[in-house]
N, C-alpha and C. Protein backbone atom coordinates (compact mmCIF):
# COMPACT_ATOMS: atom_id res chain seq x y z
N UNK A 1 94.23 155.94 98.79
CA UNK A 1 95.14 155.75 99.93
C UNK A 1 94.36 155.26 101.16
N UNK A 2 93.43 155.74 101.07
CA UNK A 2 92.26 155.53 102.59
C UNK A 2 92.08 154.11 102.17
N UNK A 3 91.32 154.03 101.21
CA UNK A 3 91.02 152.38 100.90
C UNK A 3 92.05 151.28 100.98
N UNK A 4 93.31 151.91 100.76
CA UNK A 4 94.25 150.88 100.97
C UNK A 4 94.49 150.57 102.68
N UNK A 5 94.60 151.70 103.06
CA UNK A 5 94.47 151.69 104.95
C UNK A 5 93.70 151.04 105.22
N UNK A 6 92.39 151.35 104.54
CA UNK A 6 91.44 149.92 105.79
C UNK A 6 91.64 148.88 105.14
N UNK A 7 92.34 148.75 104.12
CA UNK A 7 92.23 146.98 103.83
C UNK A 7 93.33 145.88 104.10
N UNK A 8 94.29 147.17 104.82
CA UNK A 8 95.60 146.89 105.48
C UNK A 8 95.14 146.05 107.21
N UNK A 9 94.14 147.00 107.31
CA UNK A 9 93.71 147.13 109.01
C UNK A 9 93.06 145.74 108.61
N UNK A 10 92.43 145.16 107.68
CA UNK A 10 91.45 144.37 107.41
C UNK A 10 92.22 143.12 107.77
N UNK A 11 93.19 143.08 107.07
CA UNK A 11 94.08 142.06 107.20
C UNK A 11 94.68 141.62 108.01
N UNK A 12 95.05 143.03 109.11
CA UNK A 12 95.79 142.90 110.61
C UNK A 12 94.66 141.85 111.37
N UNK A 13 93.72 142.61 111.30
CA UNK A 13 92.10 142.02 111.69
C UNK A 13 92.16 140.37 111.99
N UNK A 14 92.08 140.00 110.59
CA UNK A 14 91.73 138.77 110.13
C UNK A 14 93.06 137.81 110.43
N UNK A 15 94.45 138.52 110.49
CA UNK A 15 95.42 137.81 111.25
C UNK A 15 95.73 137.84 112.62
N UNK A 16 94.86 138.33 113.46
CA UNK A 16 94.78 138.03 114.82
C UNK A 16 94.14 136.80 114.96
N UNK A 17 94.96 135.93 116.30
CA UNK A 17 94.50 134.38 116.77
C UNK A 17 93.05 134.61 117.27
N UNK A 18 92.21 133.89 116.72
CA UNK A 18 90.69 133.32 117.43
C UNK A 18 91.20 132.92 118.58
N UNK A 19 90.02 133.55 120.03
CA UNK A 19 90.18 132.87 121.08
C UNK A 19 89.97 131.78 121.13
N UNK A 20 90.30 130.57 121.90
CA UNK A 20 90.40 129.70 121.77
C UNK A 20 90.03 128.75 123.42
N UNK A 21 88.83 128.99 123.94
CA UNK A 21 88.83 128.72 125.07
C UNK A 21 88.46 127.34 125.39
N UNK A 22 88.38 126.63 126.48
CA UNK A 22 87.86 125.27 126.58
C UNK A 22 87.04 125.17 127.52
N UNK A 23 86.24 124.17 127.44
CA UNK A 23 84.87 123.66 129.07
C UNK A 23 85.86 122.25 128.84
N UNK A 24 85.75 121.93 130.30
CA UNK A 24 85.27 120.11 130.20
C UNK A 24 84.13 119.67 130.66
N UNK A 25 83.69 118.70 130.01
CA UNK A 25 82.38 118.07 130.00
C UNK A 25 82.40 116.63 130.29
N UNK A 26 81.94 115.53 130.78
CA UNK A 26 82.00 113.95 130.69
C UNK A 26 83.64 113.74 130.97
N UNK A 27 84.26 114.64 131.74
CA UNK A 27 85.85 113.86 131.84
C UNK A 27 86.72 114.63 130.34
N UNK A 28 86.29 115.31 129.39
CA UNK A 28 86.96 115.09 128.07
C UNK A 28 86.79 117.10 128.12
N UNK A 29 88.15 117.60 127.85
CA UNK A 29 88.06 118.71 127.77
C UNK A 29 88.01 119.24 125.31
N UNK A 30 86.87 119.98 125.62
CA UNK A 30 86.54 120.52 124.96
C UNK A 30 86.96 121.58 123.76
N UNK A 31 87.48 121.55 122.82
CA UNK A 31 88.50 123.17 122.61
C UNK A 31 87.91 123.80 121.56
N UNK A 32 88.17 124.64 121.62
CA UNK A 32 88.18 125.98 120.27
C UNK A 32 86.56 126.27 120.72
N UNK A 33 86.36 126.49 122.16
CA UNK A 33 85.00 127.36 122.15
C UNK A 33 85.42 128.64 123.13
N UNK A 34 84.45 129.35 122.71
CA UNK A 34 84.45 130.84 123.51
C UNK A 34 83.42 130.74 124.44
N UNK A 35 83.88 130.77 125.64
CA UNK A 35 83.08 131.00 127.20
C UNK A 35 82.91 132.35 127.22
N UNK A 36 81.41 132.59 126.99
CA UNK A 36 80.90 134.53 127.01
C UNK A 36 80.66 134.38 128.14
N UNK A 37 79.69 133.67 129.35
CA UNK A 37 79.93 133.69 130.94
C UNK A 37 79.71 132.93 131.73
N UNK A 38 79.58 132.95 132.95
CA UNK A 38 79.10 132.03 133.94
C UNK A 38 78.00 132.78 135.08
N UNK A 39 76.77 132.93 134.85
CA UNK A 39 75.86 133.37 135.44
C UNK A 39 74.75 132.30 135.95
N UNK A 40 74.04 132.59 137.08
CA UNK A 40 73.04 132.47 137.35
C UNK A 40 73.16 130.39 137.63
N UNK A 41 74.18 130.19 137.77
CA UNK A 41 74.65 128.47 137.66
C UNK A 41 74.73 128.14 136.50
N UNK A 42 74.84 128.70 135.37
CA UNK A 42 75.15 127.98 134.13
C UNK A 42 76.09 128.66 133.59
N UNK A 43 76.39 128.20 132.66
CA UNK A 43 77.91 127.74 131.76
C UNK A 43 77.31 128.16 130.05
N UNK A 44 78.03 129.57 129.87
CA UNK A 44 77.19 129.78 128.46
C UNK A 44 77.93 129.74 127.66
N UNK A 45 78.17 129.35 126.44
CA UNK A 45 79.42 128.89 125.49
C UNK A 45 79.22 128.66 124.03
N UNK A 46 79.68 129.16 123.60
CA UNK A 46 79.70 129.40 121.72
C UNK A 46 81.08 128.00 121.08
N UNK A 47 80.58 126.98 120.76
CA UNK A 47 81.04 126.04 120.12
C UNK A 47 81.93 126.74 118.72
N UNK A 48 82.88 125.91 118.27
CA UNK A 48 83.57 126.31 117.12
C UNK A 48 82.67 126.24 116.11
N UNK A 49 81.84 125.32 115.92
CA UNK A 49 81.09 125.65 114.65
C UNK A 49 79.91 126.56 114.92
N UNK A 50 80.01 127.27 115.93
CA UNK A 50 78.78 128.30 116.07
C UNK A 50 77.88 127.83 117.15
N UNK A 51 77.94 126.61 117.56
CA UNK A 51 76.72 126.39 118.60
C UNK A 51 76.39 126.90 119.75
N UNK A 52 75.76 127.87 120.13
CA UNK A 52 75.48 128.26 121.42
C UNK A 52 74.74 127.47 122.32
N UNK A 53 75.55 127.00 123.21
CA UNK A 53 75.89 126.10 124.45
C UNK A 53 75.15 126.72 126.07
N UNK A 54 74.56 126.18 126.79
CA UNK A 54 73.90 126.95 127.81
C UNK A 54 74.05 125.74 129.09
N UNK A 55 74.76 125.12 129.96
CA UNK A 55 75.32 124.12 130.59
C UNK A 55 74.93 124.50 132.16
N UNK A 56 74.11 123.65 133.33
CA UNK A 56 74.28 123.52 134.41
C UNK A 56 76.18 124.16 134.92
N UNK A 57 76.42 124.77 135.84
CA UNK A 57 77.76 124.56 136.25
C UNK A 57 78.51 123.13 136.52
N UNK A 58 77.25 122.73 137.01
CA UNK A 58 77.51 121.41 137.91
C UNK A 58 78.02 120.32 136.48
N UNK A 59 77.49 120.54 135.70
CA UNK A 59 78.26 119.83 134.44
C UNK A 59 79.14 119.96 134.14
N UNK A 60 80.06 121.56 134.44
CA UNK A 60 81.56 121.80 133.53
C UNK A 60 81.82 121.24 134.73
N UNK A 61 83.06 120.34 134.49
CA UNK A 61 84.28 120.35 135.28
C UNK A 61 85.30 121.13 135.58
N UNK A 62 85.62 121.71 134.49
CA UNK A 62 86.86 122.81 134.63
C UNK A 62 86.17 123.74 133.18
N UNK A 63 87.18 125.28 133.12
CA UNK A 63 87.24 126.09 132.10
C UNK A 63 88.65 126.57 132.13
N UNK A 64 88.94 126.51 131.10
CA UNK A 64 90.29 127.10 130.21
C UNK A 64 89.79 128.47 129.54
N UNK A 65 90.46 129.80 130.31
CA UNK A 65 90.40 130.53 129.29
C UNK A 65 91.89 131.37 128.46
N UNK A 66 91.59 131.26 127.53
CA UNK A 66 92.73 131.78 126.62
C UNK A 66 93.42 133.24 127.45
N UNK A 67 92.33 133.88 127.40
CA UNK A 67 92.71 135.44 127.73
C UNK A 67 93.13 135.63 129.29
N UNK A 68 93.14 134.81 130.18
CA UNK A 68 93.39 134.34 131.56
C UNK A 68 93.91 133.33 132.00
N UNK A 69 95.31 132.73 131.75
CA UNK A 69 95.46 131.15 131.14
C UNK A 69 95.75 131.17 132.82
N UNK A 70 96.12 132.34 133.86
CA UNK A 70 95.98 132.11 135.37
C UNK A 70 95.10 131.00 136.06
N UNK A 71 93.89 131.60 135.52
CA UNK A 71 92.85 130.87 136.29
C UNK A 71 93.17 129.40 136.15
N UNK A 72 93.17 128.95 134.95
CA UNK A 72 92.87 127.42 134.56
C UNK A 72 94.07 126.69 135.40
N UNK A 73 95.12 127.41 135.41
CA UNK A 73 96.41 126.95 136.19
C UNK A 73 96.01 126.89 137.88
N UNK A 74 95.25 127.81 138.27
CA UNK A 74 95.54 128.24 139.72
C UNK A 74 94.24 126.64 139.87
N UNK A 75 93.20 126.67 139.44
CA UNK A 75 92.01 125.34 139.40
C UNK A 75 93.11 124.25 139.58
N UNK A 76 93.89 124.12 138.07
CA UNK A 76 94.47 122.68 138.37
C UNK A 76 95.15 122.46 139.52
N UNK A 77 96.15 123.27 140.08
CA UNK A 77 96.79 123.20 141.11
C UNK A 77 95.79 123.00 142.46
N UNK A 78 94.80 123.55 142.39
CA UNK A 78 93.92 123.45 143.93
C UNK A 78 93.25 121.50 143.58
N UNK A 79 92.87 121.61 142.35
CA UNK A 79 92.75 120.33 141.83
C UNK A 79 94.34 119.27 141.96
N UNK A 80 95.05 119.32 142.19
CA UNK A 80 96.27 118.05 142.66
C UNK A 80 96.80 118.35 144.34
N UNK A 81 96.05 119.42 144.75
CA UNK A 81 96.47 119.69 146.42
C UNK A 81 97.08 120.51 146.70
N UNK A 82 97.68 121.54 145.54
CA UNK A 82 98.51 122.55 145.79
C UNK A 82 98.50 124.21 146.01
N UNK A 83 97.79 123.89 147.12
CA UNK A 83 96.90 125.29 147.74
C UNK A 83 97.84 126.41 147.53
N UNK A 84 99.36 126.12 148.21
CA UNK A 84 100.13 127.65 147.94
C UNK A 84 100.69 127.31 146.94
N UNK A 85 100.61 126.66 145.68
CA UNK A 85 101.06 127.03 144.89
C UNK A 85 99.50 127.98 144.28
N UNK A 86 98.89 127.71 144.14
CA UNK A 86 97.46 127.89 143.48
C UNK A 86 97.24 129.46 143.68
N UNK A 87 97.73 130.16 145.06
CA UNK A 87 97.12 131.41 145.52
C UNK A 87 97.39 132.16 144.63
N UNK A 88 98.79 132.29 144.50
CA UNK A 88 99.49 133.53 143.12
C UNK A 88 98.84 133.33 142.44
N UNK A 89 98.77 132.20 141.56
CA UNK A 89 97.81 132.51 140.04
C UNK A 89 96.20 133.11 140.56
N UNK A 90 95.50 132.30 141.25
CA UNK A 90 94.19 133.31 141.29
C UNK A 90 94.40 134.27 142.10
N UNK A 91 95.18 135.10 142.39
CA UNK A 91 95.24 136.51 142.77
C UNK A 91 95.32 137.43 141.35
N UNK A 92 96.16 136.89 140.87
CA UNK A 92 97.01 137.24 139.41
C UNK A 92 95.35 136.73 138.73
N UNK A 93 94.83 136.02 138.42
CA UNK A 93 93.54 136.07 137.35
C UNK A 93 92.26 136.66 138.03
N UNK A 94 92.14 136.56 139.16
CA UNK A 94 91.05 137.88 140.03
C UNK A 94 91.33 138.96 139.58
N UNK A 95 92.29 139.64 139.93
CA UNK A 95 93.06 140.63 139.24
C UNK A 95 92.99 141.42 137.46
N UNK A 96 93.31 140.61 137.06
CA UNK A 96 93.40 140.52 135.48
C UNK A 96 91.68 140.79 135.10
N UNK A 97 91.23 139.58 135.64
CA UNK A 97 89.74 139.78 135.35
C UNK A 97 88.71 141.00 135.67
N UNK A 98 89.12 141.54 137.11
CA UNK A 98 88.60 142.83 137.59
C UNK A 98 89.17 143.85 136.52
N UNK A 99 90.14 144.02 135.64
CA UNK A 99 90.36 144.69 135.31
C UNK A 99 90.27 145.09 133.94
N UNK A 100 89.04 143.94 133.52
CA UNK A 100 88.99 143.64 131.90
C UNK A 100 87.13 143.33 132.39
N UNK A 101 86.96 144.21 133.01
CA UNK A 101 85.26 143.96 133.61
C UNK A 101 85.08 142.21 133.67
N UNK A 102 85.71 141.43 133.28
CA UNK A 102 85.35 139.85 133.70
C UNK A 102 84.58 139.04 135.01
N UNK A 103 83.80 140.23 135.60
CA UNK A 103 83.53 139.84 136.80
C UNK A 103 82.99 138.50 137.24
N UNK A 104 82.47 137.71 136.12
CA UNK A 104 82.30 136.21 136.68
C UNK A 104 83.56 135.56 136.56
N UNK A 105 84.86 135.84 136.14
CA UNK A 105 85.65 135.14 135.97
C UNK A 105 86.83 135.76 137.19
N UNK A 106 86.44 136.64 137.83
CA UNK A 106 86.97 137.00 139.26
C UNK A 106 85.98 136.54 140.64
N UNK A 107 84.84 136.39 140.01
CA UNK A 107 83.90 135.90 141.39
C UNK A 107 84.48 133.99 140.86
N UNK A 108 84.45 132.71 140.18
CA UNK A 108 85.79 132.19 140.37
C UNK A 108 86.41 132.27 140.71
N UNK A 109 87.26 133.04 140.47
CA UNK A 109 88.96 132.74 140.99
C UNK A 109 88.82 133.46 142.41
N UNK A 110 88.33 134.07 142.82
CA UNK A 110 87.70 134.31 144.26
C UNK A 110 87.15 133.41 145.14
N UNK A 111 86.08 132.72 144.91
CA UNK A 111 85.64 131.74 145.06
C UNK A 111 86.65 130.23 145.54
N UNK A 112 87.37 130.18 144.46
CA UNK A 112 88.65 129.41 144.59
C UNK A 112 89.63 129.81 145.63
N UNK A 113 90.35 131.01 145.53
CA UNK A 113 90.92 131.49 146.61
C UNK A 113 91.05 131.39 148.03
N UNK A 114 89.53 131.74 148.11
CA UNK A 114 88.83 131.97 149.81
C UNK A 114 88.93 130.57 150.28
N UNK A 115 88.48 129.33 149.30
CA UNK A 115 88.61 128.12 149.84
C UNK A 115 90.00 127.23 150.05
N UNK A 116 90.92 127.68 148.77
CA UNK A 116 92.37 127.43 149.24
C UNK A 116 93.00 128.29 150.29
N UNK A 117 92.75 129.43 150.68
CA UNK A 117 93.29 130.34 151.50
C UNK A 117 92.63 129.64 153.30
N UNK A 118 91.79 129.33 153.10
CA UNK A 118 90.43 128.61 154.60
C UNK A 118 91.82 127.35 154.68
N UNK A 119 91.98 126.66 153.71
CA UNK A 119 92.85 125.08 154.03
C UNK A 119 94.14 125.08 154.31
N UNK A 120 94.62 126.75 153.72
CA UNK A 120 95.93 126.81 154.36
C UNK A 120 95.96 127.81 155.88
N UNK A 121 94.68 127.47 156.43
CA UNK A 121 94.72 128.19 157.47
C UNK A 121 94.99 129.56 158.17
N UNK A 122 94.65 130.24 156.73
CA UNK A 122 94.91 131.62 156.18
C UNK A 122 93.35 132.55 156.80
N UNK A 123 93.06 132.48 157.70
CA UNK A 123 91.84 133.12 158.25
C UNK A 123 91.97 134.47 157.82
N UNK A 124 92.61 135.10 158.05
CA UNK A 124 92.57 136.70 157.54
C UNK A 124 92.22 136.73 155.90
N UNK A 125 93.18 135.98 155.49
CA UNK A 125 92.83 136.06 153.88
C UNK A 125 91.95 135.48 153.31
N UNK A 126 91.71 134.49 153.71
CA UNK A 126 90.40 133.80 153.03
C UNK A 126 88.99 134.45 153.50
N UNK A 127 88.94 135.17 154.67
CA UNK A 127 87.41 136.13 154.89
C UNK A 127 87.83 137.93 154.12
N UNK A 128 88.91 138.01 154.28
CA UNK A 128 89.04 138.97 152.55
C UNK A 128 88.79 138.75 151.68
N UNK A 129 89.02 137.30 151.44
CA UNK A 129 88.34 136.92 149.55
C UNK A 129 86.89 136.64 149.80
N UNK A 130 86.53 136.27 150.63
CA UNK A 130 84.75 136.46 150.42
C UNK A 130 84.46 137.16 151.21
N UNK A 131 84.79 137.92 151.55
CA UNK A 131 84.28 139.60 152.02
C UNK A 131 83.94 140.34 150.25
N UNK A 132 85.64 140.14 149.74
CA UNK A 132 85.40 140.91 148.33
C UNK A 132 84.62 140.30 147.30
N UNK A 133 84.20 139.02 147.65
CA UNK A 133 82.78 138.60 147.03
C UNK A 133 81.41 139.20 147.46
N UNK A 134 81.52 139.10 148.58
CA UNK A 134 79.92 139.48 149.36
C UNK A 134 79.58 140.96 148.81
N UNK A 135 80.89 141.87 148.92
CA UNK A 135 80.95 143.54 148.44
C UNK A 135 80.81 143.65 147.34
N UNK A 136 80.79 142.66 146.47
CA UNK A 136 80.98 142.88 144.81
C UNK A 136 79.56 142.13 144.63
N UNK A 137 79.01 141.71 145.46
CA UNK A 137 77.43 141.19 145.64
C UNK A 137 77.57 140.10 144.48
N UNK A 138 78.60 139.15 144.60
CA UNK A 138 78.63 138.19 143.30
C UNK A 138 77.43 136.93 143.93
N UNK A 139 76.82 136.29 143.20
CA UNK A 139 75.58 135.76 143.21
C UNK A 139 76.08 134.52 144.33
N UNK A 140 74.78 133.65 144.61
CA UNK A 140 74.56 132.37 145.53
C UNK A 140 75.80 131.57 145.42
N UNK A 141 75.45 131.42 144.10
CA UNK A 141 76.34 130.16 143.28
C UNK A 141 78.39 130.28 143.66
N UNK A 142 78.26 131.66 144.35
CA UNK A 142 80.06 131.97 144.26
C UNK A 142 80.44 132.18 145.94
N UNK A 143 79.07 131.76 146.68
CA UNK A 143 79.25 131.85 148.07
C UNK A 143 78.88 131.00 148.64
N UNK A 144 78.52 129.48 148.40
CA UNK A 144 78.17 128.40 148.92
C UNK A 144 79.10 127.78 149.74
N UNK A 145 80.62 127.77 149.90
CA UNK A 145 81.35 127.54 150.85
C UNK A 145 82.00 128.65 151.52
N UNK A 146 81.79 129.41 152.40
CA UNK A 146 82.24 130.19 152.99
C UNK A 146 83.52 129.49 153.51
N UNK A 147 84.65 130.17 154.30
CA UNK A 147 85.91 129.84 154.97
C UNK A 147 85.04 130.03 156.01
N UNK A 148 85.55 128.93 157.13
CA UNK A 148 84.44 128.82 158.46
C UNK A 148 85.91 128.15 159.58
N UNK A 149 86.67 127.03 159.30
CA UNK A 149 87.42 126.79 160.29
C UNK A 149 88.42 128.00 161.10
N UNK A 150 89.15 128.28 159.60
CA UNK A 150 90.49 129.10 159.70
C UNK A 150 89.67 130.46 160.36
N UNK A 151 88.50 131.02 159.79
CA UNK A 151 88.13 132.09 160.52
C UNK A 151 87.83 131.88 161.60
N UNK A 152 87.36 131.17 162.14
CA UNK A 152 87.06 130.78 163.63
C UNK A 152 88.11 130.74 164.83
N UNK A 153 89.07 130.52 164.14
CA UNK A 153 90.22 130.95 164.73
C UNK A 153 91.20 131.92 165.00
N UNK A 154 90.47 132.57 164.42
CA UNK A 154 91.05 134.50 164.86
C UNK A 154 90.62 134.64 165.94
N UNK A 155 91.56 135.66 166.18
CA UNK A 155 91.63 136.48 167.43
C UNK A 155 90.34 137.23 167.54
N UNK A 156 89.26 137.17 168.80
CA UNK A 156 88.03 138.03 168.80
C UNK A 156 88.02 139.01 168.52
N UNK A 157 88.72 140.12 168.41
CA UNK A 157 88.57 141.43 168.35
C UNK A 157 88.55 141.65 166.42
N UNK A 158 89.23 140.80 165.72
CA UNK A 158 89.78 140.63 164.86
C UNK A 158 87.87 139.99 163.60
N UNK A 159 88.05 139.35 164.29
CA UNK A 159 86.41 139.02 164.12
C UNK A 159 85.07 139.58 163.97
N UNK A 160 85.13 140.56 165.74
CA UNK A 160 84.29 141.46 165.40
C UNK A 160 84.64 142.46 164.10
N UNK A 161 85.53 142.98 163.84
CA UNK A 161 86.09 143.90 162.55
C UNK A 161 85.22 143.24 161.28
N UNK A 162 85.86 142.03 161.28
CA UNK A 162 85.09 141.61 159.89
C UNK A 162 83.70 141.32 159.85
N UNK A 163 82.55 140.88 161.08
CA UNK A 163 81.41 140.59 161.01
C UNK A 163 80.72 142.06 160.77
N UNK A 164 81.48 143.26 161.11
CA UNK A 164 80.49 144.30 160.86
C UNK A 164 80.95 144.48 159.72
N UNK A 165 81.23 144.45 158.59
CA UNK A 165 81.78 144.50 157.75
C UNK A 165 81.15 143.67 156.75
N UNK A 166 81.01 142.25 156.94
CA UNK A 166 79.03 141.54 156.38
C UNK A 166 78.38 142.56 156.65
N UNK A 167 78.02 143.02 157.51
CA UNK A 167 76.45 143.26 158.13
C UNK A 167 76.46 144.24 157.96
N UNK A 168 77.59 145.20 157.05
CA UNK A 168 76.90 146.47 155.98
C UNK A 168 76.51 145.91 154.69
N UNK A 169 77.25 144.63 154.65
CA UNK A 169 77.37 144.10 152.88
C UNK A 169 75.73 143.07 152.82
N UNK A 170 75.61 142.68 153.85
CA UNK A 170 74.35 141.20 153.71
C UNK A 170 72.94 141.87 153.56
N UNK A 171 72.95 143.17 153.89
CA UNK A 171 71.24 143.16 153.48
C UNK A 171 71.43 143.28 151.61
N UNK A 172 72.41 143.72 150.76
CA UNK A 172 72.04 144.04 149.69
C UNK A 172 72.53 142.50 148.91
N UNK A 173 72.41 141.58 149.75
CA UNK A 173 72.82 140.22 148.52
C UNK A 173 71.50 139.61 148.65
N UNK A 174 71.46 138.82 147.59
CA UNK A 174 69.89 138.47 147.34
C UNK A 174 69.42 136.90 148.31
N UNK A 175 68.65 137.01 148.24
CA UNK A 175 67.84 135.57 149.60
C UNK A 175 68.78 134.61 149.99
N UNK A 176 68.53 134.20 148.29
CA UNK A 176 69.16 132.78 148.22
C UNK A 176 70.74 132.55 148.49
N UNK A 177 71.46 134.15 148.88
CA UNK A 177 73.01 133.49 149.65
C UNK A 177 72.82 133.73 151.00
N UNK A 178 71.96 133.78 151.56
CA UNK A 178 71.74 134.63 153.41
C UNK A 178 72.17 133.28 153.92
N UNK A 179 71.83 132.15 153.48
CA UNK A 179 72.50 130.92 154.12
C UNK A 179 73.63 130.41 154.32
N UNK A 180 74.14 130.86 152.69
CA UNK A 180 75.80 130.45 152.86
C UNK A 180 76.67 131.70 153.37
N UNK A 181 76.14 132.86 153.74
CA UNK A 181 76.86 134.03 154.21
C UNK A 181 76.54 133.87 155.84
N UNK A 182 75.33 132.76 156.34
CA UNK A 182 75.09 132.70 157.79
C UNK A 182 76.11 131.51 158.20
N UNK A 183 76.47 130.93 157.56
CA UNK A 183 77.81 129.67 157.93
C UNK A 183 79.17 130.76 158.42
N UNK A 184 79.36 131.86 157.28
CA UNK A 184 79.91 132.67 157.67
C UNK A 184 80.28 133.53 158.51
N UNK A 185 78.69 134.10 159.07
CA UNK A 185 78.80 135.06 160.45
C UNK A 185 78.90 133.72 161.39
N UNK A 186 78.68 132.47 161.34
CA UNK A 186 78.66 131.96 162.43
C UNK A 186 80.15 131.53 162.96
N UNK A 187 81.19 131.39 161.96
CA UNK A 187 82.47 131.35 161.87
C UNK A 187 82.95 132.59 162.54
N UNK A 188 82.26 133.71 162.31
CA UNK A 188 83.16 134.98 163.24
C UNK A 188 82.62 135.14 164.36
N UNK A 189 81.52 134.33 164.50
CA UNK A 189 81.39 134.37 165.98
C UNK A 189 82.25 133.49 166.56
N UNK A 190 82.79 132.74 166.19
CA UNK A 190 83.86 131.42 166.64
C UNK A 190 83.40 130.32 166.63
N UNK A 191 82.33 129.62 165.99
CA UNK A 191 81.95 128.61 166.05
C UNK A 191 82.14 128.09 164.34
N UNK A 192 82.68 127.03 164.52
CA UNK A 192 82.75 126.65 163.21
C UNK A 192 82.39 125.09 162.58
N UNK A 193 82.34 124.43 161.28
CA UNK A 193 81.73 123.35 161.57
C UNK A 193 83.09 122.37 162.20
N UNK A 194 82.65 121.07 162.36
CA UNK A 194 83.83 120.40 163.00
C UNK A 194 85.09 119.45 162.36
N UNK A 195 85.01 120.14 161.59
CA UNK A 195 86.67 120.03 160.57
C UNK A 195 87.52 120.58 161.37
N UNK A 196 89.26 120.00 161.55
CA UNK A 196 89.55 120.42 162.54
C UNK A 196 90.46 121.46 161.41
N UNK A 197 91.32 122.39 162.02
CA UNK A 197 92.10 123.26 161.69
C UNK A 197 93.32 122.36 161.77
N UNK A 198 93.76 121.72 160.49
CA UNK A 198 95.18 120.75 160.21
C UNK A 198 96.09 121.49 159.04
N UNK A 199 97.14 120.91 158.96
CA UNK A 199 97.97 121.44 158.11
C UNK A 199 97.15 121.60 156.73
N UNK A 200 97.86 122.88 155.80
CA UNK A 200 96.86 123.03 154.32
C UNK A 200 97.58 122.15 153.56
N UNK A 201 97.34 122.04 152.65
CA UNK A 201 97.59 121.48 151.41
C UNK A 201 99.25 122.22 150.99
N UNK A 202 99.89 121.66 150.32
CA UNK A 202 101.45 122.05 150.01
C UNK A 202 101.04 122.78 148.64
């Protein structure tokens, strides 16, 4: 009876769908590979026939993941201009991902966020989404554009709140983001670069 149980389970097993995730590479999206992560600027990836894949970021163009089909949606949309449409889904795959330990696949969709949230002139929200990067100490590579206009345009008092708020989080992130987190404090001081604050993206 036992032996028949696990060979029941065996079968349940073996009839569950293979993930099925995608990179794009050269313009041409990729399929039936599994993205295990995105660390350190590269792109690590198990090919369908087994190949383990190890990619610059700067090479993927986009990622599709099966188990988060949010993310890939909320990208394309920031990818055709559609900032508020884009927010829900990466809230919804930040989310999902924090909650399935995915943490490079929430420092993304974070990442994404903070910069669609900066264009729709969303200052409060977009120095929340990389605040909750800086606190989650997600690496260089997920803090290179800070939101700098839209924050610059808060209200001072509002500002000071959030700069002390770095400046418990910035001594424990490592060297190499002190630069793109100093674009940042320089935004809550009110100075920002000279992009003007225009309508966001639809």
């Amino acid at each position: 009876m036992i032996h028949r149980l696990l060979f029941l389970l065996l079968l349940c097993v073996v009839a569950l769908p293979a993930r099925a995730d995608q990179v794009r590479v050269n313009n041409i999206w990729v399929p039936d590979v599994r993205v295990i992560s995105v660390r350190d600027g590269e792109v690590h990836y198990v090919t369908a026939v087994g190949r383990d894949v190890r990619r610059p970021r700067a090479e993927v163009e986009g990622i599709r993941l099966d188990a988060i089909p949010e993310y890939a949606r909320g990208v394309e949309l920031v990818g055709e201009g559609h900032d508020a449409a884009a927010v829900p889904m990466l809230v919804q795959a930040r989310r999902t991902a924090r909650s399935r330990n995915l943490d490079w696949v929430g420092h993304e969709a974070g990442m994404q966020l903070a910069a669609a949230l900066d264009r729709l002139n969303m200052g409060a929200d977009a120095a929340e989404a990389y605040l909750e990067l800086m606190e989650r100490r997600a690496g260089p590579e997920y803090l290179v554009d800070p939101p700098r206009a839209s924050v610059a345009a808060l209200p001072a008092d509002q500002r000071q709140r959030l700069r002390r708020r770095v400046e418990r989080s910035l001594g424990r992130l490592p060297e190499a983001a002190q630069p793109h987190v100093g674009r940042f404090v320089a935004a809550l001081s009110g100075s920002a670069a000279a992009r003007p604050v225009a309508g966001g993206a639809s």
